[in-house]
C-alpha atoms as a PDB file:
ATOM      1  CA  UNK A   1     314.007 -51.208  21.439  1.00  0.00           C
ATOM      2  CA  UNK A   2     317.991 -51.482  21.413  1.00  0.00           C
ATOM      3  CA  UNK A   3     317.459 -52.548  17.981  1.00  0.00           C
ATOM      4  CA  UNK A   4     316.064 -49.062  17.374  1.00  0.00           C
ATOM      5  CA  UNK A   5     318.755 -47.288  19.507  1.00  0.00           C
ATOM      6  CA  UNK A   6     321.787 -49.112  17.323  1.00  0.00           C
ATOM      7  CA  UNK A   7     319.950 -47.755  14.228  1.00  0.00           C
ATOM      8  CA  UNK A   8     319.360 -44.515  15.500  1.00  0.00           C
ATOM      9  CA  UNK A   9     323.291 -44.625  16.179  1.00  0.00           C
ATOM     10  CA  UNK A  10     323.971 -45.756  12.710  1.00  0.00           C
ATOM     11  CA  UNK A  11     321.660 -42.888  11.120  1.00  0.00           C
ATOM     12  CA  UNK A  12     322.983 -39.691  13.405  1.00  0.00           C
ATOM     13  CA  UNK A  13     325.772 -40.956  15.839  1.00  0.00           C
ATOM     14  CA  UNK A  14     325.390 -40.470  19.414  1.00  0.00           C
ATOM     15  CA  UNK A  15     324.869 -36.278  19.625  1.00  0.00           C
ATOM     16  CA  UNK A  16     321.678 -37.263  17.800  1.00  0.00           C
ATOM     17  CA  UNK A  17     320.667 -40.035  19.803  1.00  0.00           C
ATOM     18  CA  UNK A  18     317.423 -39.436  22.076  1.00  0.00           C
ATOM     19  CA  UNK A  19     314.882 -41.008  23.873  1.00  0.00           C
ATOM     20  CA  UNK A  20     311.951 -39.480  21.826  1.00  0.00           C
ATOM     21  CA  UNK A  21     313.750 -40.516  18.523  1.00  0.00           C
ATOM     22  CA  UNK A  22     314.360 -43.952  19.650  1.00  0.00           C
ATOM     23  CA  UNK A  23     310.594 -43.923  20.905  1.00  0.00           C
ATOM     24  CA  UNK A  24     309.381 -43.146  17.228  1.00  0.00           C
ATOM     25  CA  UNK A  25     311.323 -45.619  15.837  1.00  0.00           C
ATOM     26  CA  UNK A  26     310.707 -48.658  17.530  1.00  0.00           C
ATOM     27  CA  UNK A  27     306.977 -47.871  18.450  1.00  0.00           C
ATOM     28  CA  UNK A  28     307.959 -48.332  22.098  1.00  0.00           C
ATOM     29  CA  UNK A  29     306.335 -44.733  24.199  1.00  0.00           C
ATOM     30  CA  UNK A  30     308.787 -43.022  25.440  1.00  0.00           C
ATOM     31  CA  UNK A  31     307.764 -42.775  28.851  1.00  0.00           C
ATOM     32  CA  UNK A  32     308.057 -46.634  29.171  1.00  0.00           C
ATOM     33  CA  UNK A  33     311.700 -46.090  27.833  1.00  0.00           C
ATOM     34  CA  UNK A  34     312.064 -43.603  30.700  1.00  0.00           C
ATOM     35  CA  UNK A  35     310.467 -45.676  33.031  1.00  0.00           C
ATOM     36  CA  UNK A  36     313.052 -48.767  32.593  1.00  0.00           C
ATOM     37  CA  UNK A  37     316.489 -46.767  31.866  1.00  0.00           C
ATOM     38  CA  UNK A  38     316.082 -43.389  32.650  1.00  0.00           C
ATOM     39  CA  UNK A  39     318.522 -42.021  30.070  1.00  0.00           C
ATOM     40  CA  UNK A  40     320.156 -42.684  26.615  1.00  0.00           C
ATOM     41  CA  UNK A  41     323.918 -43.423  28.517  1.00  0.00           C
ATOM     42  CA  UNK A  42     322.493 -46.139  30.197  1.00  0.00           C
ATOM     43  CA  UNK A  43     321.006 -47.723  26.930  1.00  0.00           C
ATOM     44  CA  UNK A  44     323.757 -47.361  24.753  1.00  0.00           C
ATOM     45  CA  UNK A  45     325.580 -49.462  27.695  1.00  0.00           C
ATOM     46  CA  UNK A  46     323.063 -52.108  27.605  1.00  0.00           C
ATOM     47  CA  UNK A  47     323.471 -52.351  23.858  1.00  0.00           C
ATOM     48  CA  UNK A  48     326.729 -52.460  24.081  1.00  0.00           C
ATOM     49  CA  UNK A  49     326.653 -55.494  26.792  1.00  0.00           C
ATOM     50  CA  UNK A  50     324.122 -57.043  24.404  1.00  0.00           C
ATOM     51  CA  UNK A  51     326.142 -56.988  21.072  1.00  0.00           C
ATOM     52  CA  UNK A  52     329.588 -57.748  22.138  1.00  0.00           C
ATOM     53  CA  UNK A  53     328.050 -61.099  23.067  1.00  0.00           C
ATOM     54  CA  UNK A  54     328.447 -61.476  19.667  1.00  0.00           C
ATOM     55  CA  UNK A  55     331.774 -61.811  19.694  1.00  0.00           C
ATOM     56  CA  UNK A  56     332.716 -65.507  20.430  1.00  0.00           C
ATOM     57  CA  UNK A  57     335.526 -66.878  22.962  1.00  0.00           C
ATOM     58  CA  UNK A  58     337.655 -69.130  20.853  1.00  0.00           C
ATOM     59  CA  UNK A  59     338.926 -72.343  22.469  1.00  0.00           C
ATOM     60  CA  UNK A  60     341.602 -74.237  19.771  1.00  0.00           C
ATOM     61  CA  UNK A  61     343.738 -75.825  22.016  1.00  0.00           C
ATOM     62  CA  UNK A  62     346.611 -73.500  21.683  1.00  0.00           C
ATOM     63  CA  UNK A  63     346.666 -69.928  23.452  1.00  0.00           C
ATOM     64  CA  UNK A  64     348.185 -68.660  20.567  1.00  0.00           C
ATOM     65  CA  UNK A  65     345.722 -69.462  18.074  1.00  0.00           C
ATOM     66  CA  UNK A  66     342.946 -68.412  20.556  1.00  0.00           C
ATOM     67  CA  UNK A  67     344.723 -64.640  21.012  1.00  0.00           C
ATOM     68  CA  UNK A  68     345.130 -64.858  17.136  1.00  0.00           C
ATOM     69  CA  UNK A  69     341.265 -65.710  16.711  1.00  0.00           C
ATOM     70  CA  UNK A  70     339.988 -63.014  19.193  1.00  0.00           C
ATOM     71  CA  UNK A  71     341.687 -60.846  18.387  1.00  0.00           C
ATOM     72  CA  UNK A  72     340.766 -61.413  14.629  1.00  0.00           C
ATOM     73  CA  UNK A  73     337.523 -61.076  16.116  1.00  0.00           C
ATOM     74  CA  UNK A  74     337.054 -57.706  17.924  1.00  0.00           C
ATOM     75  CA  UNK A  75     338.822 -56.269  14.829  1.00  0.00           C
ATOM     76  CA  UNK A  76     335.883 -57.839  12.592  1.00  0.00           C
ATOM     77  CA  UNK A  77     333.511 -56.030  15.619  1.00  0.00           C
ATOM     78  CA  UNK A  78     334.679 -53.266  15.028  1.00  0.00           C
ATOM     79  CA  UNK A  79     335.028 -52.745  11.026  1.00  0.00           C
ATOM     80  CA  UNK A  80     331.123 -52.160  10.694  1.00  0.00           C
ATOM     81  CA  UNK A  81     331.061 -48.021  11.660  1.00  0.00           C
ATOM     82  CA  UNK A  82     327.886 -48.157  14.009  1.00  0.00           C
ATOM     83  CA  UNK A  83     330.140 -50.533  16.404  1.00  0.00           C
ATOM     84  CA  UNK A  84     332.794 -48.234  16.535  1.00  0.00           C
ATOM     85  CA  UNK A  85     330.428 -45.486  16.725  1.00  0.00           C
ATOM     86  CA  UNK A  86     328.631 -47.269  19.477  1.00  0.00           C
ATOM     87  CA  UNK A  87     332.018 -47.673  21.482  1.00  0.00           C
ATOM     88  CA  UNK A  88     332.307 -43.976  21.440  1.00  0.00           C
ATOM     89  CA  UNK A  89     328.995 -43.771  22.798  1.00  0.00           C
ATOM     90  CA  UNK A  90     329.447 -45.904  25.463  1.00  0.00           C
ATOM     91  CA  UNK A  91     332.776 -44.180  26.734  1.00  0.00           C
ATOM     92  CA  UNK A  92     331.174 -40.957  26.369  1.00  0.00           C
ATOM     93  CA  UNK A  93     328.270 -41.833  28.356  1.00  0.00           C
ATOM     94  CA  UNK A  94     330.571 -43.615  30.992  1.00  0.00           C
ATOM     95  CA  UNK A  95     332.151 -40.234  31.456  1.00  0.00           C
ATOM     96  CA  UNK A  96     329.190 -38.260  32.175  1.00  0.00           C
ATOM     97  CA  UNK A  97     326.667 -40.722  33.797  1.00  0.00           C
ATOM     98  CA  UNK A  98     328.224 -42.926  37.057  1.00  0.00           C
ATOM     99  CA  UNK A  99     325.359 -45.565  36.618  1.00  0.00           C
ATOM    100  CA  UNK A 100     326.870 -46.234  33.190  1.00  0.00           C
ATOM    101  CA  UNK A 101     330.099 -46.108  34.495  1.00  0.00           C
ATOM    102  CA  UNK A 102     328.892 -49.126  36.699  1.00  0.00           C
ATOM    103  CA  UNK A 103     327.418 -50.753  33.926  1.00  0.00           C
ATOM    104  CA  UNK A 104     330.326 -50.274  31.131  1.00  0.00           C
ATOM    105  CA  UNK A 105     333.123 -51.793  34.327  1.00  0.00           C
ATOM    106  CA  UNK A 106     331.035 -54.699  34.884  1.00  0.00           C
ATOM    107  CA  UNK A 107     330.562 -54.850  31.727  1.00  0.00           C
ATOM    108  CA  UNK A 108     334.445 -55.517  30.534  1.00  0.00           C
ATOM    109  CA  UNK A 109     335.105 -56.896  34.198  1.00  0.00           C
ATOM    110  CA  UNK A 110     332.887 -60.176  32.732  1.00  0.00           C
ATOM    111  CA  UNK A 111     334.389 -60.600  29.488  1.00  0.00           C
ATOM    112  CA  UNK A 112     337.715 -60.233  31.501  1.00  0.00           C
ATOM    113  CA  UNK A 113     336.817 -62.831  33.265  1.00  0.00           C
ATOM    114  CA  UNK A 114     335.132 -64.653  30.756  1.00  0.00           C
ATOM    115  CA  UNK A 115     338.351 -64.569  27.723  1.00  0.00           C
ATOM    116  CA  UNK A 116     340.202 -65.026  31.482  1.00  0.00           C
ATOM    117  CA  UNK A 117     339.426 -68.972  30.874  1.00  0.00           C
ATOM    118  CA  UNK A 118     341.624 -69.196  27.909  1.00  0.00           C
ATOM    119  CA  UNK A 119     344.649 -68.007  30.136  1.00  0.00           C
ATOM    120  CA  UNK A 120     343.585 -70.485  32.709  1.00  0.00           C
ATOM    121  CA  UNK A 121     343.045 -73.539  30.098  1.00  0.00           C
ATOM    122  CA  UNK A 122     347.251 -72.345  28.704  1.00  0.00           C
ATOM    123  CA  UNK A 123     348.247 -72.437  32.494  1.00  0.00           C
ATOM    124  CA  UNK A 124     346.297 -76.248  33.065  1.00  0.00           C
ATOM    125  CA  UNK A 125     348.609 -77.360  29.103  1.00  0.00           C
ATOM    126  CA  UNK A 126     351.562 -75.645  30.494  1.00  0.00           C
ATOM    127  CA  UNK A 127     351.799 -73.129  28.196  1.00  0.00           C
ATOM    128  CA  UNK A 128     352.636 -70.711  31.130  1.00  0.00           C
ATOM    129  CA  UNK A 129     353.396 -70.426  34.798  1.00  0.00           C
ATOM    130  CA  UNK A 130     351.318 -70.722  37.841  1.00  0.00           C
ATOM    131  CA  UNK A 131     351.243 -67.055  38.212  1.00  0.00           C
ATOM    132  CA  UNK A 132     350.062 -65.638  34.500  1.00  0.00           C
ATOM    133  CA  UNK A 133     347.438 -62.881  34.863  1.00  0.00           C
ATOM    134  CA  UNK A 134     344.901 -63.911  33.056  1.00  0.00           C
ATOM    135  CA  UNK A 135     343.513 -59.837  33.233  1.00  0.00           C
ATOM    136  CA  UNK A 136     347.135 -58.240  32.345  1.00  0.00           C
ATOM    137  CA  UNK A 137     347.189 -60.713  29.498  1.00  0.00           C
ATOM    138  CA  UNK A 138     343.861 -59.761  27.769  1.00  0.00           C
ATOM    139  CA  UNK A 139     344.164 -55.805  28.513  1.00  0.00           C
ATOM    140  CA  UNK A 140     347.607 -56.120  26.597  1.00  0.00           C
ATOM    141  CA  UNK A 141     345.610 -58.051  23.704  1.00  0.00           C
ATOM    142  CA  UNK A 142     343.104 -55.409  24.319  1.00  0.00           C
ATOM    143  CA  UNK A 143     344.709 -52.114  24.444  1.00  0.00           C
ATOM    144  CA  UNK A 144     345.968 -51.929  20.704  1.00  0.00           C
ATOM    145  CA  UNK A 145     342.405 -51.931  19.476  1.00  0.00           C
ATOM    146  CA  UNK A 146     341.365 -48.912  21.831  1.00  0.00           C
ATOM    147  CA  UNK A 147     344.345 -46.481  21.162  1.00  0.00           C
ATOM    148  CA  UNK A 148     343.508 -46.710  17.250  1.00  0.00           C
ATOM    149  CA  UNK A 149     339.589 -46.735  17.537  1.00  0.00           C
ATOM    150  CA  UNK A 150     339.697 -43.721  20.226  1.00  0.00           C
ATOM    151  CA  UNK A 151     342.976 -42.095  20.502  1.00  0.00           C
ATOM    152  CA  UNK A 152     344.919 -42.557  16.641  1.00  0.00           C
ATOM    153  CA  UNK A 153     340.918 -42.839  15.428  1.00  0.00           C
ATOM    154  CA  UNK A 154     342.306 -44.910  11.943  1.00  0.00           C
ATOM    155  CA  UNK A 155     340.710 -47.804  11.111  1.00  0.00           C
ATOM    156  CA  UNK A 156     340.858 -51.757  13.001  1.00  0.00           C
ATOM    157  CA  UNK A 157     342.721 -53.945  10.628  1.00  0.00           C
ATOM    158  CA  UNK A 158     343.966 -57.577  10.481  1.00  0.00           C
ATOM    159  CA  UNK A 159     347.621 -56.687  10.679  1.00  0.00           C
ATOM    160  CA  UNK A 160     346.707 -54.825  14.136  1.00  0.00           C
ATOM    161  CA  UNK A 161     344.736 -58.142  15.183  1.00  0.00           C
ATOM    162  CA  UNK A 162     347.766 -59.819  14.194  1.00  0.00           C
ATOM    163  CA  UNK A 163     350.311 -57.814  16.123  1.00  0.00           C
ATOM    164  CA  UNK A 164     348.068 -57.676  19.043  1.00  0.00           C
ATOM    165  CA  UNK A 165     348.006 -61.167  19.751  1.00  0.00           C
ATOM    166  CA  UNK A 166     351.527 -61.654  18.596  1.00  0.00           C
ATOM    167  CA  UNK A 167     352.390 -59.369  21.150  1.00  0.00           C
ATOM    168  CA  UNK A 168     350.305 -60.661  24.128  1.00  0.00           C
ATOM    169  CA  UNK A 169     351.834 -64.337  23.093  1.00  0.00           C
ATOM    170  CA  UNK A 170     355.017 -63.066  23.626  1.00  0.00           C
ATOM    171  CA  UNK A 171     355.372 -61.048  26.399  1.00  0.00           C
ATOM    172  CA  UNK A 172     353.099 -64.180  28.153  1.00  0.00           C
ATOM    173  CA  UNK A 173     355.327 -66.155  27.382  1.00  0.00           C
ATOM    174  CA  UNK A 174     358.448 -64.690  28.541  1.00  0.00           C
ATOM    175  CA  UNK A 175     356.665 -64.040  32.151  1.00  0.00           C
ATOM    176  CA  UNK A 176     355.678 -60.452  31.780  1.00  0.00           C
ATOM    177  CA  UNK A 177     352.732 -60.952  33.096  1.00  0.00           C
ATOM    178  CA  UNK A 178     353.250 -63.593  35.907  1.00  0.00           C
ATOM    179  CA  UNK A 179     352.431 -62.400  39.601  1.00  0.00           C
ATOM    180  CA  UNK A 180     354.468 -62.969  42.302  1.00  0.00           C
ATOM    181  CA  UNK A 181     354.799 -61.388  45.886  1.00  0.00           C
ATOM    182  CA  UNK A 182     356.438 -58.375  44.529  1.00  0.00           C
ATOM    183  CA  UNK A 183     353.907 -56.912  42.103  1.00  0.00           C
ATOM    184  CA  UNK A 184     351.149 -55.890  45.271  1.00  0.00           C
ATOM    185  CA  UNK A 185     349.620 -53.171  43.439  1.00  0.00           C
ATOM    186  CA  UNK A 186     352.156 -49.606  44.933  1.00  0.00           C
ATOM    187  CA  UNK A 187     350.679 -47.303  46.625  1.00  0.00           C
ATOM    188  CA  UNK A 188     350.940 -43.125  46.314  1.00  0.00           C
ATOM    189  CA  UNK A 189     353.939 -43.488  48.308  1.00  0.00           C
ATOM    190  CA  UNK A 190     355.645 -45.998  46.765  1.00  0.00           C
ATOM    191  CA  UNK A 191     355.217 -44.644  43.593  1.00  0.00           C
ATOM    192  CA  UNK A 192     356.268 -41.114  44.689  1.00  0.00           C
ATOM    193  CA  UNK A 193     359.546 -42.438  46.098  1.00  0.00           C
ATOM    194  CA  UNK A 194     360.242 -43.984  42.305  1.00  0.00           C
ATOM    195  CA  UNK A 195     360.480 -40.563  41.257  1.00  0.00           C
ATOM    196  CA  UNK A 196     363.617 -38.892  40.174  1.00  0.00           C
ATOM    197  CA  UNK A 197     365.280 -37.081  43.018  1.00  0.00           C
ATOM    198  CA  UNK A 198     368.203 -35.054  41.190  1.00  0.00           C
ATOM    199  CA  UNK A 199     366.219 -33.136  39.980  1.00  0.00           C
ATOM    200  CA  UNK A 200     366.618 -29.155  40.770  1.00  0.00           C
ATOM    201  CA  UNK A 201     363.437 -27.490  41.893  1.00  0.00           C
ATOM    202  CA  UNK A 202     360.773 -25.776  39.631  1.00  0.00           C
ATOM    203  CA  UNK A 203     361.985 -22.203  40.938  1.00  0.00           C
ATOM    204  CA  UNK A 204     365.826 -22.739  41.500  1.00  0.00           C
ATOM    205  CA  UNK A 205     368.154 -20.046  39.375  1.00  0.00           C
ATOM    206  CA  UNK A 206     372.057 -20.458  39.480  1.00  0.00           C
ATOM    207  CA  UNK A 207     373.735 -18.623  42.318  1.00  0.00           C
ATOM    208  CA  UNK A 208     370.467 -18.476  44.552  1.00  0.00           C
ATOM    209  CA  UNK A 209     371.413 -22.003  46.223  1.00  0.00           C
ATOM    210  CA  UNK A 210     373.660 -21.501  49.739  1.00  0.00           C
ATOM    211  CA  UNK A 211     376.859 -20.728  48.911  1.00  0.00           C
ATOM    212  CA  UNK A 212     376.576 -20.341  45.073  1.00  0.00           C
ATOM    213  CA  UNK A 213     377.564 -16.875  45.204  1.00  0.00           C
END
């Protein structure tokens, strides 16, 4: 059945995508497709869960080879169109249906944790301190790919792959990404009082303040 709902994606993209279509095309009734997940946001989740298992979690003994290779990875993910068109999907759905929402953050929460290992195997060689953050490490490997599939929408090369990784390696490295006592996550306040205070206020004119006239 998810094998009909990734060709359905393939064929019309996810405006087209509906139950009774993916029904027809994998022979499965529709109300049985109903019965077990309700609506087409939650499949396209599950598909996505399903096929990114696909992509592997390298382990070469260095952490910058294994950025390198995952990287090089995702990027060969996401050259074939339906799994970019699928990624849409999935964000799309995420924004409109809260049980996908659920499913799409535990989703990357477990290959967080998962490509997470890698961080912890470079920390156990020595490759980095105590503190590295194993999740700030693989968003920043991460993050590259997303911008230029969903925000610059251009294609996923192996220069970007490159860079990525290159990037993450680096900034690791020099301790961007280490934790210590003072990065507890700020609060509204604390991130209010970072705010510029010179600045004049939205509805000041010159002369109006006391004793500008």
């Amino acid at each position: 059945m998810l094998d009909a709902a990734f060709e359905e994606l393939g064929d019309g993209g996810y405006a087209a995508l509906t139950v009774e279509r993916i029904a027809q095309r994998s022979g499965v009734h529709a109300a049985t497709i109903y019965r077990r997940w309700r609506t087409t946001e939650r499949i396209v989740c599950e598909l996505m869960v399903d096929l990114s298992a696909e992509v592997p979690l390298p382990d070469t003994g260095a952490l910058a080879d294994d950025l390198r290779a995952l990287a090089r990875s995702i990027a060969a993910f996401y050259a074939e169109p339906r799994f970019r068109g699928l990624l849409e999907a999935v964000v799309s759905a995420a924004a409109r249906e809260p049980a996908a929402a659920d499913v799409l953050r535990e989703f990357f929460d477990e290959r967080l944790r998962l490509a997470g290992r890698m961080v912890h195997r470079a920390v156990e060689r020595g490759e980095l301190a105590g503190g590295a953050d194993a999740d700030e490490i693989m968003a920043a490997l991460g993050a590259p790919f997303y911008y230029r599939l969903l925000i610059a929408r251009r294609p996923i090369d192996l220069r970007l792959a490159d860079r990525a990784a290159q990037a993450a390696w680096t900034a690791a490295r020099a301790g961007v990404f280490t934790r210590g006592p003072q990065d507890a996550e700020p609060g509204i306040a604390e991130l209010r009082s970072a705010e510029p205070r010179n600045a004049e206020p939205r509805n000041a004119e010159p002369g109006n303040a006391e004793g500008g006239r």
